[in-house]
C-alpha atoms as a PDB file:
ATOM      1  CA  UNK A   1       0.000   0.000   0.000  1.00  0.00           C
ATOM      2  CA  UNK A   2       1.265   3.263  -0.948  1.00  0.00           C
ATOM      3  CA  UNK A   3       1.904   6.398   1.719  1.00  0.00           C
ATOM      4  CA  UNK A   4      -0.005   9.340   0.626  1.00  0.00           C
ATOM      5  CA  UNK A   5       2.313  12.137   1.532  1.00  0.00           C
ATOM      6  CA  UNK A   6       0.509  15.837   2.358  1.00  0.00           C
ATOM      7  CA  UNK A   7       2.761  18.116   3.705  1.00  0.00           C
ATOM      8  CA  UNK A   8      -0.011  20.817   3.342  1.00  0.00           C
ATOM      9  CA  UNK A   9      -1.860  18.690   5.691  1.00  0.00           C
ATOM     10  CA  UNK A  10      -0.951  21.604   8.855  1.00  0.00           C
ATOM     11  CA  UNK A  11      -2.533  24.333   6.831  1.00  0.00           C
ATOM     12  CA  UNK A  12      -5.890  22.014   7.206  1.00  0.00           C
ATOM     13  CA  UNK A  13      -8.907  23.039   9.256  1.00  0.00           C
ATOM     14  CA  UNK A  14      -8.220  21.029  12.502  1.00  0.00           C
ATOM     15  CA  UNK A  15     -11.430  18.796  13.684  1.00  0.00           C
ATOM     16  CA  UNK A  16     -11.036  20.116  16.889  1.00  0.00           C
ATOM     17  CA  UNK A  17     -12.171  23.561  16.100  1.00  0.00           C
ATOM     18  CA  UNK A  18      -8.344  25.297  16.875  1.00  0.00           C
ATOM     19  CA  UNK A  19      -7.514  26.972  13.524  1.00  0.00           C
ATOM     20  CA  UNK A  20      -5.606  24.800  11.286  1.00  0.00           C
ATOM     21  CA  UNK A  21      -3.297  21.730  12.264  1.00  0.00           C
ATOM     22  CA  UNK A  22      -0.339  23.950  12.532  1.00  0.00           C
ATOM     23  CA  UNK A  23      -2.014  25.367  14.976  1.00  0.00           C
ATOM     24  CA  UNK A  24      -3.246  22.546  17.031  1.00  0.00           C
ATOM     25  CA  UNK A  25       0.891  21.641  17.371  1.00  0.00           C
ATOM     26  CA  UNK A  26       1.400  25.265  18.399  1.00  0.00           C
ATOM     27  CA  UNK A  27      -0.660  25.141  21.100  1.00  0.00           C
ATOM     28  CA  UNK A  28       0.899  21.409  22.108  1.00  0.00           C
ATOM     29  CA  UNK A  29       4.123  23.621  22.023  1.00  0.00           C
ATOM     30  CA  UNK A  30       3.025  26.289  23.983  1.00  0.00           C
ATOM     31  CA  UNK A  31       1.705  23.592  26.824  1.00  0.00           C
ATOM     32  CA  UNK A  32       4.998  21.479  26.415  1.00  0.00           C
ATOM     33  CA  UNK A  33       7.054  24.787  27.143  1.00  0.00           C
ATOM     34  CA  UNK A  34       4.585  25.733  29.729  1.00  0.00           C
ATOM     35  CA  UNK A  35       5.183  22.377  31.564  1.00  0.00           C
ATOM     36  CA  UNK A  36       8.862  22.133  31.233  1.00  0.00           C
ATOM     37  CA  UNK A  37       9.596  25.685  32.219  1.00  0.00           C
ATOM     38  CA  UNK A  38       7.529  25.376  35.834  1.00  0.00           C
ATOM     39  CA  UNK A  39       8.471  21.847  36.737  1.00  0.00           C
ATOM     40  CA  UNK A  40      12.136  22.574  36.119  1.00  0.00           C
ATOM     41  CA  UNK A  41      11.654  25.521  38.486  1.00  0.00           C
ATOM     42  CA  UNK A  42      10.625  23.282  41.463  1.00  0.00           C
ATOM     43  CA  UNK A  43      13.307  20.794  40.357  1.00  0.00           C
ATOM     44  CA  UNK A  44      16.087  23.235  40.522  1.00  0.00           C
ATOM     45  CA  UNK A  45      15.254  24.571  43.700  1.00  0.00           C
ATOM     46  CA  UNK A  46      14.063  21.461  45.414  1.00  0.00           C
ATOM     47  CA  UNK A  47      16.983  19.708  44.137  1.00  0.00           C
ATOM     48  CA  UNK A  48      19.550  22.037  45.060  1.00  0.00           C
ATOM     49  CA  UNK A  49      18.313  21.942  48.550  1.00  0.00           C
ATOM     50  CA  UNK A  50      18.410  18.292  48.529  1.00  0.00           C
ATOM     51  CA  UNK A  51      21.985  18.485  46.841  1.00  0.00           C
ATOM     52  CA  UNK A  52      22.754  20.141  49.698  1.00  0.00           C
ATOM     53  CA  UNK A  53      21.624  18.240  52.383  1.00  0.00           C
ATOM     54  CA  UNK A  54      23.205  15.146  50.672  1.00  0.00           C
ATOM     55  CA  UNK A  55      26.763  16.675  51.697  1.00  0.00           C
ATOM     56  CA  UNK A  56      25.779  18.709  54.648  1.00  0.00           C
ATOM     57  CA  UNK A  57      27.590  17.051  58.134  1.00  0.00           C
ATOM     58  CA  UNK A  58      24.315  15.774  59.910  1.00  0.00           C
ATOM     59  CA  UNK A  59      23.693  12.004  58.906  1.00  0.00           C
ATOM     60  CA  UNK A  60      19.763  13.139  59.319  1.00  0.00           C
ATOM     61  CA  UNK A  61      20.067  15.746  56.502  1.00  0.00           C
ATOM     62  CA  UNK A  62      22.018  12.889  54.453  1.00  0.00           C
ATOM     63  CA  UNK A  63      19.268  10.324  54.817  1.00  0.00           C
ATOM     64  CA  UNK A  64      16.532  12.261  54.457  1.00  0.00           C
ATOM     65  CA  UNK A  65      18.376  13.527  51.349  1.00  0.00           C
ATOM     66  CA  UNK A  66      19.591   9.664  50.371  1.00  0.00           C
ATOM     67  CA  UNK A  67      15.973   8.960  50.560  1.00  0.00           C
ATOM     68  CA  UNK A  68      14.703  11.116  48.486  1.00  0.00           C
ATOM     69  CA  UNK A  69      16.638  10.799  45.685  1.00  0.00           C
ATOM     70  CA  UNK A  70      16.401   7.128  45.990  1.00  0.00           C
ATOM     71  CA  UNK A  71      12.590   6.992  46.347  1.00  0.00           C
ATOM     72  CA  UNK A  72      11.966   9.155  43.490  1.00  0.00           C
ATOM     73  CA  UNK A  73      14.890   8.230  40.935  1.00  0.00           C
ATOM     74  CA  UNK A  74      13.978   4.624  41.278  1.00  0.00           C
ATOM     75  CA  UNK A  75      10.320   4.555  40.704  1.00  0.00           C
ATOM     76  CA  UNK A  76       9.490   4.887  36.470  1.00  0.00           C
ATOM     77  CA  UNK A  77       8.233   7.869  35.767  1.00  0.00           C
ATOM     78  CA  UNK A  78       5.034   6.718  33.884  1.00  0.00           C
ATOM     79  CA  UNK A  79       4.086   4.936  36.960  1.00  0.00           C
ATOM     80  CA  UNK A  80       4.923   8.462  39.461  1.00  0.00           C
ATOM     81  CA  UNK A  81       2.626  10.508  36.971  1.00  0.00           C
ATOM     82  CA  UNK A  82      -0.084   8.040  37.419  1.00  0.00           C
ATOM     83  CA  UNK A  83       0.199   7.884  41.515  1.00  0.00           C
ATOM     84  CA  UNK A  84       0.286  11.786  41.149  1.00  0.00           C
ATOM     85  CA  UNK A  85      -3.171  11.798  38.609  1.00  0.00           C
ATOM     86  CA  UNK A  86      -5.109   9.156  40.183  1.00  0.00           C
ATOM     87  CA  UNK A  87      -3.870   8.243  43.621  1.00  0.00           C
ATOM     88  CA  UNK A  88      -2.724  11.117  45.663  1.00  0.00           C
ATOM     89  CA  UNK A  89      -6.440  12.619  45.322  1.00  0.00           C
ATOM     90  CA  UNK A  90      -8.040   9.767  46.613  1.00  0.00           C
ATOM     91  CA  UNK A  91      -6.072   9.561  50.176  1.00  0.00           C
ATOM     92  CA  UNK A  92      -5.574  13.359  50.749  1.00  0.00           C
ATOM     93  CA  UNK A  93      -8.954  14.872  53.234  1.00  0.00           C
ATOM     94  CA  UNK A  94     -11.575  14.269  50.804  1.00  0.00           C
ATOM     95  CA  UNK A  95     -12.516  17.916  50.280  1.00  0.00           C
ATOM     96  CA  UNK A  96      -8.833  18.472  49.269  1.00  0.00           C
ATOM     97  CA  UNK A  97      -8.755  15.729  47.163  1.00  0.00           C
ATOM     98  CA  UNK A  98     -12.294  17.022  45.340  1.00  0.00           C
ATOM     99  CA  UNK A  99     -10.657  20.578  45.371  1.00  0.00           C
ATOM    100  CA  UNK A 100      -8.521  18.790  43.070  1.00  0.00           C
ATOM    101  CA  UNK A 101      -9.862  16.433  40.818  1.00  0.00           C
ATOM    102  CA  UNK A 102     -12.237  19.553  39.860  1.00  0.00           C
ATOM    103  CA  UNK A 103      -9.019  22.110  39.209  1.00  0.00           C
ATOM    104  CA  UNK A 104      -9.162  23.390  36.124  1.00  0.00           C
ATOM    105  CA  UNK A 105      -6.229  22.098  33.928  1.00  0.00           C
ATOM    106  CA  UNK A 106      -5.750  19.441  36.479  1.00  0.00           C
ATOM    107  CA  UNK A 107      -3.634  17.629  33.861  1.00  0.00           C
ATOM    108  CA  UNK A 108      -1.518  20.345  33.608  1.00  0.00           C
ATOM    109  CA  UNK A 109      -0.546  21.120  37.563  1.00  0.00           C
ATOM    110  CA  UNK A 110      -0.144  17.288  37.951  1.00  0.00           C
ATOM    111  CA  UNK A 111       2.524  16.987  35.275  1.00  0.00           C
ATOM    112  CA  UNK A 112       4.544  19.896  36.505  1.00  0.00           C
ATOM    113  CA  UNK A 113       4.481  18.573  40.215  1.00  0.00           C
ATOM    114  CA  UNK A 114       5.242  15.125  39.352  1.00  0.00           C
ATOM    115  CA  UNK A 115       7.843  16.296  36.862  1.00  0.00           C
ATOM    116  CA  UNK A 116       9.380  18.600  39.448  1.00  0.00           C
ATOM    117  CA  UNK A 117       9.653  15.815  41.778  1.00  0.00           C
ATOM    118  CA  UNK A 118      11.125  13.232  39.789  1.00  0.00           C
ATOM    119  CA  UNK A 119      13.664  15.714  37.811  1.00  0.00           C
ATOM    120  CA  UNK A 120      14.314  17.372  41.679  1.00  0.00           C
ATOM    121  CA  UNK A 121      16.168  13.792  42.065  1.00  0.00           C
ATOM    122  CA  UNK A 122      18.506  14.046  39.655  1.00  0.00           C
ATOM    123  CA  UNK A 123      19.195  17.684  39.911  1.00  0.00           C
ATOM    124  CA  UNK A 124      19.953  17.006  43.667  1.00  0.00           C
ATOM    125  CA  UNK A 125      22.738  14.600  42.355  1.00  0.00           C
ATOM    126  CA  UNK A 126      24.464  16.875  40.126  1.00  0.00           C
ATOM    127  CA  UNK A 127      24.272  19.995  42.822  1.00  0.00           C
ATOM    128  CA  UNK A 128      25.792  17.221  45.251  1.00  0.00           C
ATOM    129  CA  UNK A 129      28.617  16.271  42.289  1.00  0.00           C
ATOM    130  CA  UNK A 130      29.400  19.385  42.415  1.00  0.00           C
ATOM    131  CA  UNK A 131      29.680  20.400  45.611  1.00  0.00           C
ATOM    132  CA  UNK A 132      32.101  17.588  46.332  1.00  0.00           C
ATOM    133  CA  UNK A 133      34.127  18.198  43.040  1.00  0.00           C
ATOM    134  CA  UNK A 134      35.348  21.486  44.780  1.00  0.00           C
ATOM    135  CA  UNK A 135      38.421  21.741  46.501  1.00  0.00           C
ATOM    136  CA  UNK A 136      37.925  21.057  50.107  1.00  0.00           C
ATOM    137  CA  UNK A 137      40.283  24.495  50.813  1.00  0.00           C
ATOM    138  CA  UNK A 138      37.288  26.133  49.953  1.00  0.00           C
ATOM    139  CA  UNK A 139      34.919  25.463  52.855  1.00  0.00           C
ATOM    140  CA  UNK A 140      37.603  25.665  54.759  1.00  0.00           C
ATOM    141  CA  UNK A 141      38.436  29.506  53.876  1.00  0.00           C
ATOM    142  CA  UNK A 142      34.850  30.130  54.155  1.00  0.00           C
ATOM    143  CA  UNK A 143      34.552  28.731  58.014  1.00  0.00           C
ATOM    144  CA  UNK A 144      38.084  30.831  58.537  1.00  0.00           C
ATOM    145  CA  UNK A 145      36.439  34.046  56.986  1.00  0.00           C
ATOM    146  CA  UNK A 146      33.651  33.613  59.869  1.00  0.00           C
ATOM    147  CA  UNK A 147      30.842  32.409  57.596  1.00  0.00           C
ATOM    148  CA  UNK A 148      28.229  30.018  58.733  1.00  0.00           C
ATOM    149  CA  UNK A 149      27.575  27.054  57.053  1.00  0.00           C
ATOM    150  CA  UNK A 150      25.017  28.565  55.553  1.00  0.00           C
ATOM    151  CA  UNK A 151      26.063  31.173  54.089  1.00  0.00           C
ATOM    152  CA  UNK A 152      29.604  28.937  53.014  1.00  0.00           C
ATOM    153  CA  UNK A 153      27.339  27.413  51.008  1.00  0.00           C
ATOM    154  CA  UNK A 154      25.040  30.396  49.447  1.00  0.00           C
ATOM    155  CA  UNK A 155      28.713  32.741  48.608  1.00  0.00           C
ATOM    156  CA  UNK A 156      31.329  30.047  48.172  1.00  0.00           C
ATOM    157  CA  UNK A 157      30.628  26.739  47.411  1.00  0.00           C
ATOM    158  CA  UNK A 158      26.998  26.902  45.380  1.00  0.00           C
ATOM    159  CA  UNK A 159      28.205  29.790  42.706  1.00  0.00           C
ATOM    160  CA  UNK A 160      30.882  27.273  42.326  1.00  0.00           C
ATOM    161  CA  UNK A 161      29.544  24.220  41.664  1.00  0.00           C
ATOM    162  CA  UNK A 162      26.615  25.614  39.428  1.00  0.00           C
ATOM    163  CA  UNK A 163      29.552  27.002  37.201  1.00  0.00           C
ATOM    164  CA  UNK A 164      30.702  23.326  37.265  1.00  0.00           C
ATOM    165  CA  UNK A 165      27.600  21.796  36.260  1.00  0.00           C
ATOM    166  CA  UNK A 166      25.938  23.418  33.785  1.00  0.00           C
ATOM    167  CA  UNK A 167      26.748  21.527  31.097  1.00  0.00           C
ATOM    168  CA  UNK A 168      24.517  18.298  32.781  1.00  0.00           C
ATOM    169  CA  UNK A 169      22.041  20.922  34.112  1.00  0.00           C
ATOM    170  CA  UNK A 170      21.459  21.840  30.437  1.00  0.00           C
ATOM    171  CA  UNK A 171      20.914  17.813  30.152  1.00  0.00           C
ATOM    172  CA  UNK A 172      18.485  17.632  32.860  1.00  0.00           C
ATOM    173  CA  UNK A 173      16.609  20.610  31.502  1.00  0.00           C
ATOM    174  CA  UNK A 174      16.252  18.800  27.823  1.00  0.00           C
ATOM    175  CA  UNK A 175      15.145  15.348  29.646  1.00  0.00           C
ATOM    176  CA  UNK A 176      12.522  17.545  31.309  1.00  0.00           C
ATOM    177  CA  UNK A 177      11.253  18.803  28.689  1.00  0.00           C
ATOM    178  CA  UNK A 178      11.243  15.483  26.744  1.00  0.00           C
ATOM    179  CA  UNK A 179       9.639  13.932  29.451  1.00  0.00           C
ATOM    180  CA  UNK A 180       6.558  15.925  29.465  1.00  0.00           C
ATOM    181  CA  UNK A 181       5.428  13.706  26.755  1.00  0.00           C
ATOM    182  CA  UNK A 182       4.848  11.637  29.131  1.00  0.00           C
ATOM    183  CA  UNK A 183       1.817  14.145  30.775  1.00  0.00           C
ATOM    184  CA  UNK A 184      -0.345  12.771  27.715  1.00  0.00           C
ATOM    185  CA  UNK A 185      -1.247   9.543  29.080  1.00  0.00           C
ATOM    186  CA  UNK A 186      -3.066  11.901  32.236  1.00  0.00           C
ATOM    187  CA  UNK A 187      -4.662  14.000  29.482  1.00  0.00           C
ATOM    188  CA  UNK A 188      -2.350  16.894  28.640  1.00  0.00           C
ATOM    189  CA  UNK A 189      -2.750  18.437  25.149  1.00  0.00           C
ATOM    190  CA  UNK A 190       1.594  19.163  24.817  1.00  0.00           C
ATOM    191  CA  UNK A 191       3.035  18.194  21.871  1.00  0.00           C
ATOM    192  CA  UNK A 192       3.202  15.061  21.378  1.00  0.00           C
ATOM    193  CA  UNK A 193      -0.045  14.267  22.374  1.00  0.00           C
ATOM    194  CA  UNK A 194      -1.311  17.169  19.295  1.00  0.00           C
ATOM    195  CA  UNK A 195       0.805  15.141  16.792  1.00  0.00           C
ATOM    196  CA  UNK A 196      -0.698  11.942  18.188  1.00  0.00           C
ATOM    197  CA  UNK A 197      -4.484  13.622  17.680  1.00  0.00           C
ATOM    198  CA  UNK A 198      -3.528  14.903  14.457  1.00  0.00           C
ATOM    199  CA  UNK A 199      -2.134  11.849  13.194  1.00  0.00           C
ATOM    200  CA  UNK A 200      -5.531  10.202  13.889  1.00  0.00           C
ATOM    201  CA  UNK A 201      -7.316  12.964  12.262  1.00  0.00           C
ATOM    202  CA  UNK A 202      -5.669  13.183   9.085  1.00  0.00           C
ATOM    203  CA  UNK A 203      -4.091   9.696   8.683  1.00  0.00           C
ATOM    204  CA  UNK A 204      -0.896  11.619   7.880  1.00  0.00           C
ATOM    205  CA  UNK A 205       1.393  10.071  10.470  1.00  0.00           C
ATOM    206  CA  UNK A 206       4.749  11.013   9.104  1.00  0.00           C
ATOM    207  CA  UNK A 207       3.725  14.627   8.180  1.00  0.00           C
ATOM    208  CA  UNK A 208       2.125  14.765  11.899  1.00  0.00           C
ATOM    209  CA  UNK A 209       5.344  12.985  14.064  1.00  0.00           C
ATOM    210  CA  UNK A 210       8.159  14.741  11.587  1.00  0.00           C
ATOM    211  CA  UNK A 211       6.977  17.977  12.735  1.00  0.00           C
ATOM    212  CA  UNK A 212       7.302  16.977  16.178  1.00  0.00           C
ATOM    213  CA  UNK A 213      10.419  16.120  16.073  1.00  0.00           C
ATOM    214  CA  UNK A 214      11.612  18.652  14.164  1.00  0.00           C
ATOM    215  CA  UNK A 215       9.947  20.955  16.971  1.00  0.00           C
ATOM    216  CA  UNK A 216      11.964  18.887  19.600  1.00  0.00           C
ATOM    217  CA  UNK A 217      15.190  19.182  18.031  1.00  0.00           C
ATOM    218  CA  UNK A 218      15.041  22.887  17.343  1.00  0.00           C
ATOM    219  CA  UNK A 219      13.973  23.450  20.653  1.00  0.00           C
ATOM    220  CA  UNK A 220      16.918  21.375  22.100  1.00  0.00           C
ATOM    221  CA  UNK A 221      19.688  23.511  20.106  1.00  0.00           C
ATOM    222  CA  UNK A 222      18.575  26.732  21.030  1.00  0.00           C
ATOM    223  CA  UNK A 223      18.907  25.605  24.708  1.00  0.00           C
ATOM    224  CA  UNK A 224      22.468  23.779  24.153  1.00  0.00           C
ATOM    225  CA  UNK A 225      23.211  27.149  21.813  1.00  0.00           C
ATOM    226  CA  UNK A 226      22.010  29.506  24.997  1.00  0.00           C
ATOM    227  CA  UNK A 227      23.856  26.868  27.578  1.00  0.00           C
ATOM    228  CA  UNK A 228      27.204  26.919  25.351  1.00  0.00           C
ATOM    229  CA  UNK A 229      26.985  31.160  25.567  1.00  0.00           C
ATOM    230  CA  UNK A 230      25.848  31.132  29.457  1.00  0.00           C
ATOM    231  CA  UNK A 231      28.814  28.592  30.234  1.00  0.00           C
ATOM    232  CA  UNK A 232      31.521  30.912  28.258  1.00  0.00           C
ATOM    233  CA  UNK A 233      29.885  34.018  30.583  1.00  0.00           C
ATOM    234  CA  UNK A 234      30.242  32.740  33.890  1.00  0.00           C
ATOM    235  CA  UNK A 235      33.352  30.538  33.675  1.00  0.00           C
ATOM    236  CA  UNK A 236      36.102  31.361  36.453  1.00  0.00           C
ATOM    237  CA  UNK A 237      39.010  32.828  34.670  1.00  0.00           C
ATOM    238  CA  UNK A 238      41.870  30.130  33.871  1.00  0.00           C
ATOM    239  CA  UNK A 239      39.382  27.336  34.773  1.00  0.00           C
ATOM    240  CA  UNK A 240      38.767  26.375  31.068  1.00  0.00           C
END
């Protein structure tokens, strides 16, 4: 059986009643972005704190953050987004949990919380990488300046070991965004789930899934283009 190819398929009327099919993957675009941008916010900032407490001296702070990261990285991701969607309403107070199965864009809030959570895991490994890749002189001028631990770690160590790893932060940040494809299964209209729809609309499933993927991949090289140009900015002179 022959393919019938139609790239002037996007410039279609979309069944859905969005404008045209290009237009249906814009809006998958715009919720993909949307998604990655505010789950990798709670990832970076949970998982630096738990990067943190992996290498802080208090064997409570490093099991609590051992246990974390162990919980979370171990359990598929598929399987956390489901827990998230269909579980975690059912044994919060019921009026919570009704407070949330009627949210609007419930889909949505679910995917950036369980995605913030599960990428929090591996961010909290890299901070921690990083933290230990630094010359142990370095906490030690900070304690003989008079700084507390805390803030040895906020002026000294931190702006140091984010300099370190950016390159697999910039990873972390493309595997988010990648894995909000994942958010369709729960019922979020990103962009793979818009090529999926449009694929069954139109029957043009190469036309539908190249332009996906051609999305994806532009997507990725503007952020490995910006990373590249951030890196070269904040380097510490005569560290590269």
């Amino acid at each position: 059986m022959n393919y019938n190819w139609n790239w002037g398929v996007f410039f279609d009327p979309s069944p859905e009643g969005v404008g045209t099919y290009a237009d249906m993957l814009l809006s998958g675009l715009l919720w993909t972005l949307a998604t990655a941008l505010c789950s990798w916010i709670i990832a970076f900032a949970l998982g630096s704190i738990i990067g943190v407490m992996r290498t802080l001296p208090s064997k409570l702070a490093n099991a609590i953050g051992t246990g974390y990261v162990e919980l979370f990285r171990n359990i598929p991701l598929l399987v956390q987004m489901f827990l998230w969607y269909s579980v975690v309403p059912e044994i919060l107070p019921q009026a919570w949990g009704d407070w949330l199965k009627q949210l609007p864009n419930a889909s949505f809030y679910t995917a950036v919380v369980c995605l913030g959570f599960f990428t929090a895991s591996r961010v909290a490994e890299q901070v921690r990488t990083g933290i230990e890749t630094l010359a142990r002189g370095q906490r030690m001028a900070g304690t003989a300046l008079g700084l507390t631990t805390a803030q040895t770690y906020r002026y000294v160590l931190l702006p140091n070991a984010y300099r370190i790893i950016l390159p697999p932060l910039t990873s972390e940040f493309l595997n988010n965004m990648k894995n909000t494809s994942v958010a369709l299964t729960i019922g979020l209209l990103e962009l793979t789930a818009r090529a999926r729809s449009m694929q069954e609309f139109s029957s043009q499933v190469f036309e539908a899934f190249t332009a996906a993927t051609v999305i994806y991949l532009l997507i990725s090289l503007v952020v490995v283009t910006l990373s590249g140009l951030l890196e070269r900015r904040v380097a510490v002179p005569g560290s590269r």
